[in-house]
Protein backbone atom coordinates (compact mmCIF):
# COMPACT_ATOMS: atom_id res chain seq x y z
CA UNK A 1 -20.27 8.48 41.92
CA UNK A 2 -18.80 4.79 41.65
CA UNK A 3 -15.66 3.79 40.70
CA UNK A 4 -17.15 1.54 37.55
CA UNK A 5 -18.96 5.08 36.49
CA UNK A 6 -16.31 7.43 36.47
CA UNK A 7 -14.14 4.61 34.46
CA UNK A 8 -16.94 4.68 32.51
CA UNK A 9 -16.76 8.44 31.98
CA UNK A 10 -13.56 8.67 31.63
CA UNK A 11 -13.43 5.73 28.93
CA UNK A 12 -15.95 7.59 27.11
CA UNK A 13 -13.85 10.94 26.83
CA UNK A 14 -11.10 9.55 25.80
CA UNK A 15 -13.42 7.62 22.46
CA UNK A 16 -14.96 11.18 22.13
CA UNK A 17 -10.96 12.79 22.36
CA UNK A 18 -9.58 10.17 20.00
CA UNK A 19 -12.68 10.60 17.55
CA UNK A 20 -11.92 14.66 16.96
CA UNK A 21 -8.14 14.60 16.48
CA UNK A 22 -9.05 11.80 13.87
CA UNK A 23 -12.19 13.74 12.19
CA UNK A 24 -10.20 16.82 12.27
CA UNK A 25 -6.45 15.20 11.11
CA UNK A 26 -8.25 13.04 8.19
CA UNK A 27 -9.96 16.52 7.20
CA UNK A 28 -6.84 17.67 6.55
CA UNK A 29 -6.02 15.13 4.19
CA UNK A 30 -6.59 15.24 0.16
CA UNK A 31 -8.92 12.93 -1.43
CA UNK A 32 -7.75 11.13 -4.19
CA UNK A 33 -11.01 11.63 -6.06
CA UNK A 34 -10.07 15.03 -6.22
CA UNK A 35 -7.10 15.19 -7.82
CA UNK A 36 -6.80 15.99 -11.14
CA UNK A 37 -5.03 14.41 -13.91
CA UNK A 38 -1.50 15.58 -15.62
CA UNK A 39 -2.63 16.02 -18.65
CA UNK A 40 -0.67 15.56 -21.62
CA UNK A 41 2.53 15.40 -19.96
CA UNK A 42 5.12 12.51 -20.42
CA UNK A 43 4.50 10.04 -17.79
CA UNK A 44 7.51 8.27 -15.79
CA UNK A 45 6.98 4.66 -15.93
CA UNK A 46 5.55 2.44 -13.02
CA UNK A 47 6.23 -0.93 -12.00
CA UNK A 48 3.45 -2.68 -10.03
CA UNK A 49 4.47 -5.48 -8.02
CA UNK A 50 2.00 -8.04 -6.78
CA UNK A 51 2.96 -10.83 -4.05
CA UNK A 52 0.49 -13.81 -4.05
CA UNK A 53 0.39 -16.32 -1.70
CA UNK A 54 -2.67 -19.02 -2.01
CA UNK A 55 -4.91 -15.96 -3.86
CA UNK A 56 -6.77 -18.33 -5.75
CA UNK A 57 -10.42 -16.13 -4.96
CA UNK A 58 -8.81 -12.82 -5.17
CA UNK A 59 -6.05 -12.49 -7.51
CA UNK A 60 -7.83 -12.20 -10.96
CA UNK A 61 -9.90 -9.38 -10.12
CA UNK A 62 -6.87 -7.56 -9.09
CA UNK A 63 -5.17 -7.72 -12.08
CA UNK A 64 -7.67 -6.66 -14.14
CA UNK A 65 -8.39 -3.93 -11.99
CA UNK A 66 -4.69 -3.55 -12.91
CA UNK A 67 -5.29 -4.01 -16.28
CA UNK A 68 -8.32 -1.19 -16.60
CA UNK A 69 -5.77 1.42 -14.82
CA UNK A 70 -6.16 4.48 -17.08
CA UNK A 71 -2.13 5.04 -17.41
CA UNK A 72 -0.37 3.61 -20.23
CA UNK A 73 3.08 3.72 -19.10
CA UNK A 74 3.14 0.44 -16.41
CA UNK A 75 4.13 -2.77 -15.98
CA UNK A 76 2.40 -5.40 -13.65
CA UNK A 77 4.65 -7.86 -11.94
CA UNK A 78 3.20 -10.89 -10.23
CA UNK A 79 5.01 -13.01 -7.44
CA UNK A 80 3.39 -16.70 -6.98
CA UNK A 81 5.20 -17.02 -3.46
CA UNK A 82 4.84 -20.70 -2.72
CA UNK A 83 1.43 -20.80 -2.97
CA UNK A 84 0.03 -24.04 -2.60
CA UNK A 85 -3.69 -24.05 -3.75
CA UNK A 86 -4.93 -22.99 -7.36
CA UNK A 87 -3.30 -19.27 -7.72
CA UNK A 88 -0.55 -20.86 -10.12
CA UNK A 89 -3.11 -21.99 -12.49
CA UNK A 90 -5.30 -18.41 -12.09
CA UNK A 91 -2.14 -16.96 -13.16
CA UNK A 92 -1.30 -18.89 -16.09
CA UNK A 93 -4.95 -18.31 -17.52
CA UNK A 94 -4.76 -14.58 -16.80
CA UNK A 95 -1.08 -14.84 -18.68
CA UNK A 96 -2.69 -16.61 -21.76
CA UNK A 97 -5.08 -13.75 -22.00
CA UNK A 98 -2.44 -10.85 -20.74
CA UNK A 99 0.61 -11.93 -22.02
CA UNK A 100 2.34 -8.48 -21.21
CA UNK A 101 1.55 -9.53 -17.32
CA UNK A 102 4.84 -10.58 -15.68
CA UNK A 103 4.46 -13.88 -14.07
CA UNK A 104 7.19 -14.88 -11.35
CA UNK A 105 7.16 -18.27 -9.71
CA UNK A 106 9.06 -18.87 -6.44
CA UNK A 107 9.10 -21.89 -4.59
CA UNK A 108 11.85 -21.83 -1.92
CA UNK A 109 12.25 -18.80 0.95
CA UNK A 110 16.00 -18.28 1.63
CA UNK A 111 16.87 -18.15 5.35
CA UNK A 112 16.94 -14.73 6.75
CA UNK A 113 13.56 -13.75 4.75
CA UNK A 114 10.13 -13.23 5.78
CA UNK A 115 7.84 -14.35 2.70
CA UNK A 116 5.99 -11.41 1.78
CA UNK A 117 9.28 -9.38 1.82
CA UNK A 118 11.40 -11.95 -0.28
CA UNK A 119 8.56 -11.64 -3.29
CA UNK A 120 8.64 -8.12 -3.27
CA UNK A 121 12.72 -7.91 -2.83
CA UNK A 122 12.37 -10.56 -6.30
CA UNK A 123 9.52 -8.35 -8.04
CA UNK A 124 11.38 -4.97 -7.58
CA UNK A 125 14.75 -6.76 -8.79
CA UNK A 126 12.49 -7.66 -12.15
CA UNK A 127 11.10 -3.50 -12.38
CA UNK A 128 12.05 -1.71 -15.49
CA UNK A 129 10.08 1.39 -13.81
CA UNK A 130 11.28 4.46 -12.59
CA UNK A 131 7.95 4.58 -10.19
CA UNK A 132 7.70 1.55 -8.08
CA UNK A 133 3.94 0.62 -6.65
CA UNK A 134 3.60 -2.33 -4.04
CA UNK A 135 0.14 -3.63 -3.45
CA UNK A 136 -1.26 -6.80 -2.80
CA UNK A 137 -3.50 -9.43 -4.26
CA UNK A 138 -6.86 -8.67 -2.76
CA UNK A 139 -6.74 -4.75 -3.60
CA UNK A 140 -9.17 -3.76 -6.32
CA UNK A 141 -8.26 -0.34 -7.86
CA UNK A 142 -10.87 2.22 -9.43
CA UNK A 143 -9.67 2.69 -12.98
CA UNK A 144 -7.69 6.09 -12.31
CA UNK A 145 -6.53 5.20 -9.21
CA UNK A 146 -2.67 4.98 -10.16
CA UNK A 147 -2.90 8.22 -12.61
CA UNK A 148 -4.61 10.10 -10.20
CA UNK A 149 -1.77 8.99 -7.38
CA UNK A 150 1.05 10.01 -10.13
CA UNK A 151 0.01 13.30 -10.83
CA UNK A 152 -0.56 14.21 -7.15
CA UNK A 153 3.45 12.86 -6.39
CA UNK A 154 5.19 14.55 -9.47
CA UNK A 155 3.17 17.86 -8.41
CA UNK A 156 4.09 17.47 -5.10
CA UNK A 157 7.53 16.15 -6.00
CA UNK A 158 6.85 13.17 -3.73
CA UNK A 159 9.35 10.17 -3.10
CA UNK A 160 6.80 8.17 -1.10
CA UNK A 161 2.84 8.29 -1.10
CA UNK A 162 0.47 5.86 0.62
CA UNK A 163 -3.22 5.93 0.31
CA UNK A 164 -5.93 4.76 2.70
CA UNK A 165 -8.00 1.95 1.10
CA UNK A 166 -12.12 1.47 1.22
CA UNK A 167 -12.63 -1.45 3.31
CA UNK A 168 -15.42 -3.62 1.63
CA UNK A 169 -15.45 -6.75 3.79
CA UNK A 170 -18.72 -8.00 4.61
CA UNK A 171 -19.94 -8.68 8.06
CA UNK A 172 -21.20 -6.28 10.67
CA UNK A 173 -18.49 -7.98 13.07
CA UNK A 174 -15.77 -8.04 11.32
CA UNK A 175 -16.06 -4.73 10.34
CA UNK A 176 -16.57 -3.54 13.62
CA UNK A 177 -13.14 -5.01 14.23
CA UNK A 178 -11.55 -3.63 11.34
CA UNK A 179 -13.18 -0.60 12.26
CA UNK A 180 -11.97 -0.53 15.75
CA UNK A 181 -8.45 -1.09 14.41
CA UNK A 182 -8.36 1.48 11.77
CA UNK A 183 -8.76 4.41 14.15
CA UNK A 184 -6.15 2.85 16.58
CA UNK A 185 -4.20 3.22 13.97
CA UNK A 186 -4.63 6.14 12.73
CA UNK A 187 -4.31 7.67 15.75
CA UNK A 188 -0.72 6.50 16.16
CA UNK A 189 0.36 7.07 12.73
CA UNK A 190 -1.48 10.02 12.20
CA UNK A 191 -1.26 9.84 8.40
CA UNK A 192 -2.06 13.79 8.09
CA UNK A 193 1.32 15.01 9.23
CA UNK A 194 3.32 12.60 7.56
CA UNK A 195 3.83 15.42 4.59
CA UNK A 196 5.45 17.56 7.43
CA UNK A 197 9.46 17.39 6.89
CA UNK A 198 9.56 18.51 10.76
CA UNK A 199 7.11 15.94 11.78
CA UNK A 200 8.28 12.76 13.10
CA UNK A 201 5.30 10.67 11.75
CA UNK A 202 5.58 8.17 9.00
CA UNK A 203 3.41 5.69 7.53
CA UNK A 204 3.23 2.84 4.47
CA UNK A 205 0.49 0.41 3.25
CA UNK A 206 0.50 -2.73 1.82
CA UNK A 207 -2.53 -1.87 -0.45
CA UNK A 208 -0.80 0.78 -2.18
CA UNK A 209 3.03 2.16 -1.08
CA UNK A 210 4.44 3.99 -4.61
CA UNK A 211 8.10 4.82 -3.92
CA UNK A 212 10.52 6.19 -6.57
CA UNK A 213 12.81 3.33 -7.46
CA UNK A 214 16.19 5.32 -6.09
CA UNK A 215 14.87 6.25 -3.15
CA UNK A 216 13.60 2.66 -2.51
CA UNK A 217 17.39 0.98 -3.63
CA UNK A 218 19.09 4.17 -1.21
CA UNK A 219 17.21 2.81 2.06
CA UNK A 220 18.42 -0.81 0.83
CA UNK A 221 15.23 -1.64 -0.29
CA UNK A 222 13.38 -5.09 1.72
CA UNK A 223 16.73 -6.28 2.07
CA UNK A 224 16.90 -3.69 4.90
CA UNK A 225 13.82 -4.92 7.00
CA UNK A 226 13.61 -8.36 5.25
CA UNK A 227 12.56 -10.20 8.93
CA UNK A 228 10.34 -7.34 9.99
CA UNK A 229 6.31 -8.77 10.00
CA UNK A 230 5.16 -5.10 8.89
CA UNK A 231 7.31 -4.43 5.75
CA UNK A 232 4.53 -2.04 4.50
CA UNK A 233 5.48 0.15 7.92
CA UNK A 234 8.89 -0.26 7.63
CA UNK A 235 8.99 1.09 4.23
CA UNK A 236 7.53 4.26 5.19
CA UNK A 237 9.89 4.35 7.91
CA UNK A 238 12.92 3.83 6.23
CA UNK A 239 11.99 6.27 3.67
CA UNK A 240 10.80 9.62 6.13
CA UNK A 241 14.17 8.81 8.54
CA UNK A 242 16.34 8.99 5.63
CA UNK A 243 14.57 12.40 4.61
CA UNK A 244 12.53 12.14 1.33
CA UNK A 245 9.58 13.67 1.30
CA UNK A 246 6.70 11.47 1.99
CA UNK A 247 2.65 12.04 1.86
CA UNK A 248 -0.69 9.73 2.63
């Protein structure tokens, strides 16, 4: 046996290894889908905070997706961080029409800040919310998508909960790379043992990272992280090293 084949063996193992501790981990994991609803319980209330930055293609659909969210106690804030193509102008149209939508314009980055974090830092200074739920600009949420997610962290008495997002980028390449990525990913995050308080595993995403608003001012908030490239990460960090209970 060559060299090049037992690479090749061995290379093919370790896919097959990686592939069962993902199948089986993600197993483990609740589906949003199937969680069901509070009820008629009062419902705390939740401030989502947008960042865009040049979202002129993507924006609108996401606040309307926003818009159609089956929970009646929210507030959507937008950031317009420095964008320089038509997203200002999407914005104000979707404001004429939605004039409870919260519409935030920034045009300058203080030193010391990475953009994305700055517009959230500004959009969670503006929340009124007791619930605070980052996502971004290209996310398109099913229409029970943030009730579903509330019920499942006051039931679990959650301070942190991430959820994995459906990709739906076209291209077989592409998403072959995002595929790729995704389970390298997962395997070092290992999103299914985040709930653990024992485990050392933590995780946030950018499409959807709903922290209680105490929790998220005790860690310090962006400020904390505000040069850090993966602020959705270092949320989730933050939050499971200073011991709240966190789930994905």
């Amino acid at each position: 046996m060559t060299i090049a084949v037992c690479i090749s063996l061995l290379s093919l193992l370790i896919v097959v290894y990686s592939a069962i501790i993902i199948a089986v981990g993600t197993m483990k994991m609740k589906k949003l889908g199937d969680i069901q609803l509070s009820g008629d319980a009062p419902l705390p209330r939740v401030s989502v905070i947008v960042p865009a930055c040049n979202e002129e293609k993507n924006i609108e659909k996401a606040i309307l997706s926003l818009l159609a969210q089956e929970y009646d106690n929210m507030e959507i804030v937008v950031i317009n961080d420095r964008s320089t193509d038509n997203t200002g102008m999407v914005l104000e149209d979707v404001r004429q029409c939605h004039p409870s939508v919260k519409i935030v314009t920034l045009t300058e980055l203080p030193d010391g800040w990475m953009g994305k974090s700055h517009a959230l830092d500004q959009g969670a200074k503006m929340s009124t919310g007791e619930i605070i739920l980052f996502t971004d600009a290209d996310v398109i949420m099913e229409k029970t998508t943030i009730s579903r997610a509330v019920s499942y962290y006051l039931n679990n008495n959650l301070d942190h909960l991430s959820l994995l997002f459906k990709n739906t980028t076209r291209g077989w390449l592409l998403n072959s790379l995002i595929l790729d990525g995704g389970m390298a990913l997962l395997l070092l995050f290992k999103p299914w043992r985040v709930r653990k308080d024992t485990s050392a595993s933590f995780i946030g995403i950018g499409a959807f990272n709903m922290v209680r608003k105490s929790v998220y001012r005790d860690i310090g908030g962006h400020h904390s992280f505000r040069m850090h490239p993966i602020d959705d990460v270092m949320l989730g960090k933050r939050v499971k090293q200073s011991g709240y209970r966190q789930d994905c």
